[in-house]
Structures are given as C-alpha cells and as structure tokens.
Protein backbone atom coordinates (compact mmCIF):
# COMPACT_ATOMS: atom_id res chain seq x y z
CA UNK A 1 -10.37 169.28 86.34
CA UNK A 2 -14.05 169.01 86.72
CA UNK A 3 -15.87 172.79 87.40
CA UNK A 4 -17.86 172.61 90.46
CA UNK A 5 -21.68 172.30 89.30
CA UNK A 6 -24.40 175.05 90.47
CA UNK A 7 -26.10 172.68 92.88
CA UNK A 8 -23.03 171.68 94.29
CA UNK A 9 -22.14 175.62 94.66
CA UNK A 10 -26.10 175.70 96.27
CA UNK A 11 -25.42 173.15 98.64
CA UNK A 12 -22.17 174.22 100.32
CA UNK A 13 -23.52 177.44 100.47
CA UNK A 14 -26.48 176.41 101.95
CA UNK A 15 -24.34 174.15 104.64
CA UNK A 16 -22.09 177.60 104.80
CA UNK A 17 -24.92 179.67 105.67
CA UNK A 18 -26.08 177.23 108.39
CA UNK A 19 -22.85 177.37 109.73
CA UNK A 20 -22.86 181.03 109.94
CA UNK A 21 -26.33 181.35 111.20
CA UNK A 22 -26.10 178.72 114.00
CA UNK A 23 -22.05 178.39 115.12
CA UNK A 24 -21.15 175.74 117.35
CA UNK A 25 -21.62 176.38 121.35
CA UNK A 26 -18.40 178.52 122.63
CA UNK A 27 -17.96 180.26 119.35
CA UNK A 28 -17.58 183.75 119.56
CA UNK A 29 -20.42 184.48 117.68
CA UNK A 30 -22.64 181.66 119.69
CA UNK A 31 -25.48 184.25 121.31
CA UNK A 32 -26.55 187.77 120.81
CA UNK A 33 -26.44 188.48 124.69
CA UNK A 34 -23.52 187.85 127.11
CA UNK A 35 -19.94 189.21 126.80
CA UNK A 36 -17.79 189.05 123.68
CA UNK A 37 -14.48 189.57 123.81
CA UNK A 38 -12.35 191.51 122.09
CA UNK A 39 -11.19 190.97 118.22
CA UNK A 40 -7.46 190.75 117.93
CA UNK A 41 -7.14 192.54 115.06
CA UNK A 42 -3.34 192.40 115.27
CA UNK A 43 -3.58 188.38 114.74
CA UNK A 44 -3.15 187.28 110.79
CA UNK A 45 -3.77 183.53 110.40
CA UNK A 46 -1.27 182.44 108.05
CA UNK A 47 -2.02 180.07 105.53
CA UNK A 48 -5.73 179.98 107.04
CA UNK A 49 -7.14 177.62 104.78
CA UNK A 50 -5.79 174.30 106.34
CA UNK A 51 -7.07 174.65 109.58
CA UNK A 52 -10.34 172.59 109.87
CA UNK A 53 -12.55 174.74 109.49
CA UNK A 54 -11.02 177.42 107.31
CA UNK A 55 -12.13 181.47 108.27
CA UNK A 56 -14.02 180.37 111.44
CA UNK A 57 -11.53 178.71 113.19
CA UNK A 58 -9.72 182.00 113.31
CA UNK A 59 -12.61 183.64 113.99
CA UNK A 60 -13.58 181.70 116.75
CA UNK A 61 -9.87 182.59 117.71
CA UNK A 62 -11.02 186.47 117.00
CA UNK A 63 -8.33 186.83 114.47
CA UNK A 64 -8.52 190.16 112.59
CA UNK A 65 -6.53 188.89 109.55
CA UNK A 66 -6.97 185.79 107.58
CA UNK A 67 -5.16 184.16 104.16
CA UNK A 68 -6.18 182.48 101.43
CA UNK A 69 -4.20 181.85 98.60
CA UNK A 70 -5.84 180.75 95.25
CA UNK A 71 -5.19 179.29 91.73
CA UNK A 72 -7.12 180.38 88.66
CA UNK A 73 -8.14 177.48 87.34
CA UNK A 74 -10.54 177.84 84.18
CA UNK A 75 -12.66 181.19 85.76
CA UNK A 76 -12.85 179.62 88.84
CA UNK A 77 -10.40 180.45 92.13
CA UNK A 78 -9.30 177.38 94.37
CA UNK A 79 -8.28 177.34 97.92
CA UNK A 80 -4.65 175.39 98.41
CA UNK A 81 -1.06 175.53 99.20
CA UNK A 82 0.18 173.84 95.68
CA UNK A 83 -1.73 172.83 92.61
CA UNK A 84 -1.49 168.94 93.47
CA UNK A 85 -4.01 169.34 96.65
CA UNK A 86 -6.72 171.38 94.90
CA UNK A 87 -10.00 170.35 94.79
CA UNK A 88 -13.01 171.89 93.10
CA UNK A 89 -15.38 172.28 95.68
CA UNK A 90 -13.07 174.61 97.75
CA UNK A 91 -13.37 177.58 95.77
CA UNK A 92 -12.85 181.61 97.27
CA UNK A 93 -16.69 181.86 97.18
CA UNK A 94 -17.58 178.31 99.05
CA UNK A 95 -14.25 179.09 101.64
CA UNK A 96 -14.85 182.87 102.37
CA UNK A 97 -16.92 185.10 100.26
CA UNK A 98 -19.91 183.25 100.63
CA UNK A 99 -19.39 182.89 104.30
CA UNK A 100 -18.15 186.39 104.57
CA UNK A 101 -21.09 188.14 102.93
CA UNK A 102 -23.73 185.67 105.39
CA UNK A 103 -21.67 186.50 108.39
CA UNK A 104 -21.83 190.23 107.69
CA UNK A 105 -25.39 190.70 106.81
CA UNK A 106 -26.46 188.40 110.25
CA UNK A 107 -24.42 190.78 112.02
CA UNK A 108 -25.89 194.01 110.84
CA UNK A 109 -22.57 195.23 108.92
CA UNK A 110 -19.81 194.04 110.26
CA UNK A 111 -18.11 190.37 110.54
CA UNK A 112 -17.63 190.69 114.21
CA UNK A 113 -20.59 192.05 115.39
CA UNK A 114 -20.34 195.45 117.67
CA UNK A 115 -17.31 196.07 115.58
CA UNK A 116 -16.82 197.91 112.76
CA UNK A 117 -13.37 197.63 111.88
CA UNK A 118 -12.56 195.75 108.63
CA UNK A 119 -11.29 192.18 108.61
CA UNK A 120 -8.61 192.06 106.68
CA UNK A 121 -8.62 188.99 104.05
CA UNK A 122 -5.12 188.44 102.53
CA UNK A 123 -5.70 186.80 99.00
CA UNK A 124 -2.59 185.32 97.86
CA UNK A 125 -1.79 184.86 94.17
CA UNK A 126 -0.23 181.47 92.98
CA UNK A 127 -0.87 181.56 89.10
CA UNK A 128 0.17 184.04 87.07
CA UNK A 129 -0.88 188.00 88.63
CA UNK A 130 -2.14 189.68 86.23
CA UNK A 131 -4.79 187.35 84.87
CA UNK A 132 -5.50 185.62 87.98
CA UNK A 133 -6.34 188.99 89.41
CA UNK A 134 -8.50 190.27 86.73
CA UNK A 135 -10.24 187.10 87.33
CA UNK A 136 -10.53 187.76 90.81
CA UNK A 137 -11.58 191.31 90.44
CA UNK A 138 -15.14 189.46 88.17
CA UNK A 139 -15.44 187.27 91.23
CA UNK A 140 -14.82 190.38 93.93
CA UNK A 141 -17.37 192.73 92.48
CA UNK A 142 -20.55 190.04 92.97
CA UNK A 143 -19.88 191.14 96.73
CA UNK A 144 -19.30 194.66 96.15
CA UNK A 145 -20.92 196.05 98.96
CA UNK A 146 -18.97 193.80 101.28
CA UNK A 147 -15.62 195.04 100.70
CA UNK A 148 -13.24 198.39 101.68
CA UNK A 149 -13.25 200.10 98.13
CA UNK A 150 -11.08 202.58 96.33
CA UNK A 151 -12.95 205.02 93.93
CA UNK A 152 -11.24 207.92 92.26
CA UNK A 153 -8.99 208.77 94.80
CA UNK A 154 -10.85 207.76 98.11
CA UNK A 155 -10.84 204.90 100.17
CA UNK A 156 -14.39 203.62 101.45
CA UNK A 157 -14.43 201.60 103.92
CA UNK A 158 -16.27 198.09 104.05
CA UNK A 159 -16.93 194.69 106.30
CA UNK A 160 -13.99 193.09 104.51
CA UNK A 161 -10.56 194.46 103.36
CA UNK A 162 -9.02 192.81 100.73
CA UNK A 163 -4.76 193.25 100.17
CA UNK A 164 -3.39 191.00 97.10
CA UNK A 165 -0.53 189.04 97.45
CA UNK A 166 1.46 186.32 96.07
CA UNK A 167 2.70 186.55 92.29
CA UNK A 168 4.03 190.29 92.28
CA UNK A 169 2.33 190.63 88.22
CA UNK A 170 -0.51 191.45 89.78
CA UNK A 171 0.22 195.02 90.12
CA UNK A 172 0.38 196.09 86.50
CA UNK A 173 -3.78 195.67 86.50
CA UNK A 174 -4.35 197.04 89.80
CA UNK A 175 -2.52 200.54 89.42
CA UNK A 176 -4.62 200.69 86.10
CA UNK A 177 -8.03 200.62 87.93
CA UNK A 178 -9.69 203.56 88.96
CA UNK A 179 -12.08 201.43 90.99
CA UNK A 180 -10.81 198.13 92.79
CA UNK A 181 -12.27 196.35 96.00
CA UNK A 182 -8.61 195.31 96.93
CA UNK A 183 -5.48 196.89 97.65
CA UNK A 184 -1.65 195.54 97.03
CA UNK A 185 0.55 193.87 99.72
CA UNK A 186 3.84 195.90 98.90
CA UNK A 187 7.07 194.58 100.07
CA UNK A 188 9.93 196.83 102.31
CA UNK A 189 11.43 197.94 99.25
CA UNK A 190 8.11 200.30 98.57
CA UNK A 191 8.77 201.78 101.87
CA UNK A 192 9.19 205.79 101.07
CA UNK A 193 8.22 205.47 97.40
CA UNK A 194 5.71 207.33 95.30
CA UNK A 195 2.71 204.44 95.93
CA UNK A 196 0.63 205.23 98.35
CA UNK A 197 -1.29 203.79 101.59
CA UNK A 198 -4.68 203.62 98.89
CA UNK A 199 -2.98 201.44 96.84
CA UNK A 200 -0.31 200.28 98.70
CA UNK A 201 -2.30 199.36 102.52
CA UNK A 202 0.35 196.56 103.50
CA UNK A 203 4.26 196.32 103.70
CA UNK A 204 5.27 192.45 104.21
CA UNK A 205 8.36 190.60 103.62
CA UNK A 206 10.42 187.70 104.98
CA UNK A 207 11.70 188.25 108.36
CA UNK A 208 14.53 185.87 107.87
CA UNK A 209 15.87 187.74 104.56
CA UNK A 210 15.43 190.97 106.85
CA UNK A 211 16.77 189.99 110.30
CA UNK A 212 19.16 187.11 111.92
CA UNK A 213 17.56 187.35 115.07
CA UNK A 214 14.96 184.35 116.15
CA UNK A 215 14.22 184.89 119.70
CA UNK A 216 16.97 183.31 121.45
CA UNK A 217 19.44 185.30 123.56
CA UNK A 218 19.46 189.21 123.19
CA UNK A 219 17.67 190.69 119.92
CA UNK A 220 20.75 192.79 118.53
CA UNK A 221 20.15 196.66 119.05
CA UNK A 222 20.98 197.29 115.77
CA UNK A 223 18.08 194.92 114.71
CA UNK A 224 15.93 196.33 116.99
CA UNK A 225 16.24 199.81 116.02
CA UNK A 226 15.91 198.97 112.35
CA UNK A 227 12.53 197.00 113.14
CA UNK A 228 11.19 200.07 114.77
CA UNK A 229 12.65 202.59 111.73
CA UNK A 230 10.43 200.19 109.57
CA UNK A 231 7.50 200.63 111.46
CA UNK A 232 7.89 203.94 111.84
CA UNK A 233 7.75 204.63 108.16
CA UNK A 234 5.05 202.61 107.17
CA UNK A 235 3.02 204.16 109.69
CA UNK A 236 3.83 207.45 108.84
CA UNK A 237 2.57 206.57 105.36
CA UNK A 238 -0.55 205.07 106.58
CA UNK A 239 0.17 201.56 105.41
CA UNK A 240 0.57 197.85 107.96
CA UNK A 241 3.47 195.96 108.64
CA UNK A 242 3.62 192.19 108.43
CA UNK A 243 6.69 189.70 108.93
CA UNK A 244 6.32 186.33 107.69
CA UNK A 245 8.82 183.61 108.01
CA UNK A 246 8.41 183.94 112.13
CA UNK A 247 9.37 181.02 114.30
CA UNK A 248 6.31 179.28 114.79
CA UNK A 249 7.04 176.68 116.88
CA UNK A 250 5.81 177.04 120.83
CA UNK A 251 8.34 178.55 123.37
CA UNK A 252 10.49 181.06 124.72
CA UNK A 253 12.10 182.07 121.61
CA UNK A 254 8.74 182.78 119.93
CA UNK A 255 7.24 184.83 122.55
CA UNK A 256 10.59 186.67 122.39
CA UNK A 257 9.70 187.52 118.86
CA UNK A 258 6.73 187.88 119.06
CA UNK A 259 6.86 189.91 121.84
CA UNK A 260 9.61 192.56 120.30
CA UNK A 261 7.20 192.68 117.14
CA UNK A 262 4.27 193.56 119.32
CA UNK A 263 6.70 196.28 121.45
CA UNK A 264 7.91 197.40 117.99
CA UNK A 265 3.87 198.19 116.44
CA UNK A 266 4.15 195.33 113.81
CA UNK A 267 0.55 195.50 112.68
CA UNK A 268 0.01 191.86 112.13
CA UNK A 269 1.91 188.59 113.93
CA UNK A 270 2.01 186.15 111.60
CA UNK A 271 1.14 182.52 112.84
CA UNK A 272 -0.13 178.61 111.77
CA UNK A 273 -0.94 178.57 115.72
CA UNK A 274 -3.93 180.05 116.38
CA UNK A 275 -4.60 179.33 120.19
CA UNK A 276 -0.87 180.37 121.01
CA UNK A 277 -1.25 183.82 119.43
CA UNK A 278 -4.83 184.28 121.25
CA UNK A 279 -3.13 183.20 124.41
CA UNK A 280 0.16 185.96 123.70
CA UNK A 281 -1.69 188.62 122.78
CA UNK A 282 -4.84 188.07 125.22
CA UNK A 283 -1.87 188.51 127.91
CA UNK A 284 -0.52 191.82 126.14
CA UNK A 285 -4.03 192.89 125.95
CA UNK A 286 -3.99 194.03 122.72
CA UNK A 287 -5.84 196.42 120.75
C-alpha cells in the first residue's frame, strides 16, 4: 500500500484547518457570539469514522466522546472498520489529530470552546496491541500538549483524552510507561482490581454478553440492580462506564435502554445515531 506523500499530508491538513477555522453555518462552533449549547459529554459516537464527516459531525452533534479505530500499517495509523476499506489518505493525523490540535488552539484550549472538560477520543486497536500502540504512542507525543497525560503518578489534564481500546496486547506496553498521553479501556472483569482509575479511566464491555434485557417489556430487577452495582463501583474507583452492543435502531425499546442507562449513571451511551442521542439526551437535559 502506497504511504501517503508529505504534500498530500500538507494539503488535507490545509483543507482540515479550513474546515476548522471556518465550519459550515449552524455548526456549533459557527460564531464567537450568540448562544452555544451545551456539550453532551455523556454521548460516545461509536464507530465515528463513517459518518461523513468524521469528528465534526459529532461535534456538530456536541458529542463528548468519539472513536476511531486504526491499523498500523508500515508507521503509519489508518482510519477503518476492516483492513479491505483502508485507504491511505485517512490516517489518525488527517481524521483527528490534526483537526483536534487546530480546533483546540482556535478555541483558546479547549475543543469546545467555554469548556474545559476533555473530549474523550476512543482509539481502537485492530492490529496487533503492543506494536500498534508503541507506534501510536511516536505519533501521540507530536501533539503532546494536546492530550490528558499521566506522569509519575499524576494525571494532568489536557484538551483531548485518549483511552486505548481494541486488541487487549496493548496493555503489556502501557503499564510499562511511566509517561503515556493515553489511558486503557478496561473491561468489567477489572472492576475492584489492583489497576487503577490513572491507568485504567474506562470500564466497557458488551451489553449483550452482560444483560438479556433490550428495552422491550419490563427491564428485570435483578438486571437493573446489577447495572447500578456496576456503576457504582467504577465510580467509586474513579473510572467511566460504557456498554456497547446497545440496540441502535430508533424506537421505544431504545429509549427504554437508553433511558435505564442514563437513570443508572452509565457514563457514555453508545450510538451510530447521532441526531437520536442529541434528541434523548437534550430531553433528559443532561450534564
């Protein structure tokens, strides 16, 4: 596969740049002076990358959570769902660094400007973890000021916080690190164990291993209460909770679930919709 060249890189991040600079008229970042609502920093776009216009789509949608996942292929990171749809000029860097690191330093520190809470950007791993993320970690640290970082013990917060997922190999490297920019997706099975919320920041697994219930009829006490005692324990620890493997499609039963996540302080509602979780949670009036 042919590398992407440096004028190529130049150009899209030139067109990127634009983009950030001058977003299109009903944007949430179109103006410096009227209202501007909210960010819904409980919405996590899933699989963010095929929407149109991946990252500002859901931040036109004032997501608080976007994914990526990425293949190392030669030292270079592409954006896709399988290997047989990548294509070199979609790259981390062209898709969201690049854009990240603009939109931050036009808004005076933050990606959403007035607000200084961290988007989170979940990067998940589809090549092998360990050398996909050291890769990574070369490509993270050419944006180092952008980025929540943790340095000997403390966690300093940035524009951006990155939590790995995907290929689990990736953890041997990162618990070696004394310094990383990113911080590890755990799964329910870390719940209670010795890693903490510095390393470990998120707790995500599949709902459907997890739970039977998907929104129709009565969600199962049992269930219910079990949801909750997850929630509740992850908090305690300082980490997020995230669910994916949600119905997704539009209707009762997925307000139903997505409404018992929301009552049960599930950090981040997973969704390929992203008008339809604006729309839920601008009616909850979220946080």
């Amino acid at each position: 596969m042919a590398l992407i060249t440096r004028r190529r890189a130049l150009t899209a991040f030139g067109a990127t740049l634009a983009a950030v600079l001058a977003p299109p008229a009903g944007s949430a970042f179109a103006g410096e002076q009227g209202h501007r609502p909210r960010p819904l920093w409980r919405a996590h776009a899933h699989n963010d990358y095929e929407h149109p216009r991946p990252l500002f789509d859901a931040l036109d949608h004032r997501f608080g959570s976007v994914e990526a996942d990425i293949f190392l292929v030669g030292d270079q990171l592409l954006i896709g769902h399988d290997a047989t749809e990548l294509d070199p000029s979609r790259t981390l860097e062209s898709l969201y660094l690049d854009p990240l690191a603009a939109l931050v330093k036009a808004n005076h520190g933050s990606v959403y400007r007035g607000w200084h809470k961290p988007l989170q950007l979940l990067i998940d791993i589809k090549t092998e973890g360990s050398s996909t993320y050291l890769e990574l970690d070369r490509h993270l640290l050419r944006y180092k000021h952008l980025f929540t970082t943790y340095s000997h013990g403390r966690v300093h917060p940035g524009a951006v916080t990155n939590v790995i997922s995907g290929d689990r190999a990736a953890r041997t490297p990162m618990e070696a690190q004394t310094v990383r920019r990113a911080f590890y997706d755990g799964r329910l099975t870390d719940l209670g164990s010795a890693a903490p919320a510095s390393f470990i920041s998120l707790v995500s697994d599949n709902w459907q291993n997890n739970f039977t219930w998907l929104g129709d009829g009565v969600f199962p006490d049992a269930e219910r209460q079990r949801l909750r005692a997850i929630v509740g324990q992850a908090h305690a620890a300082g980490q997020t909770v995230r669910f994916w493997n949600t119905p997704d499609v539009a209707g009762p039963a997925r307000d139903a679930l997505w409404g018992e996540l929301f009552a049960a302080g599930v950090d981040f509602l997973n969704t390929d919709d992203l008008a339809g979780l604006e729309a839920f949670l601008d009616a909850h009036r979220t946080v």
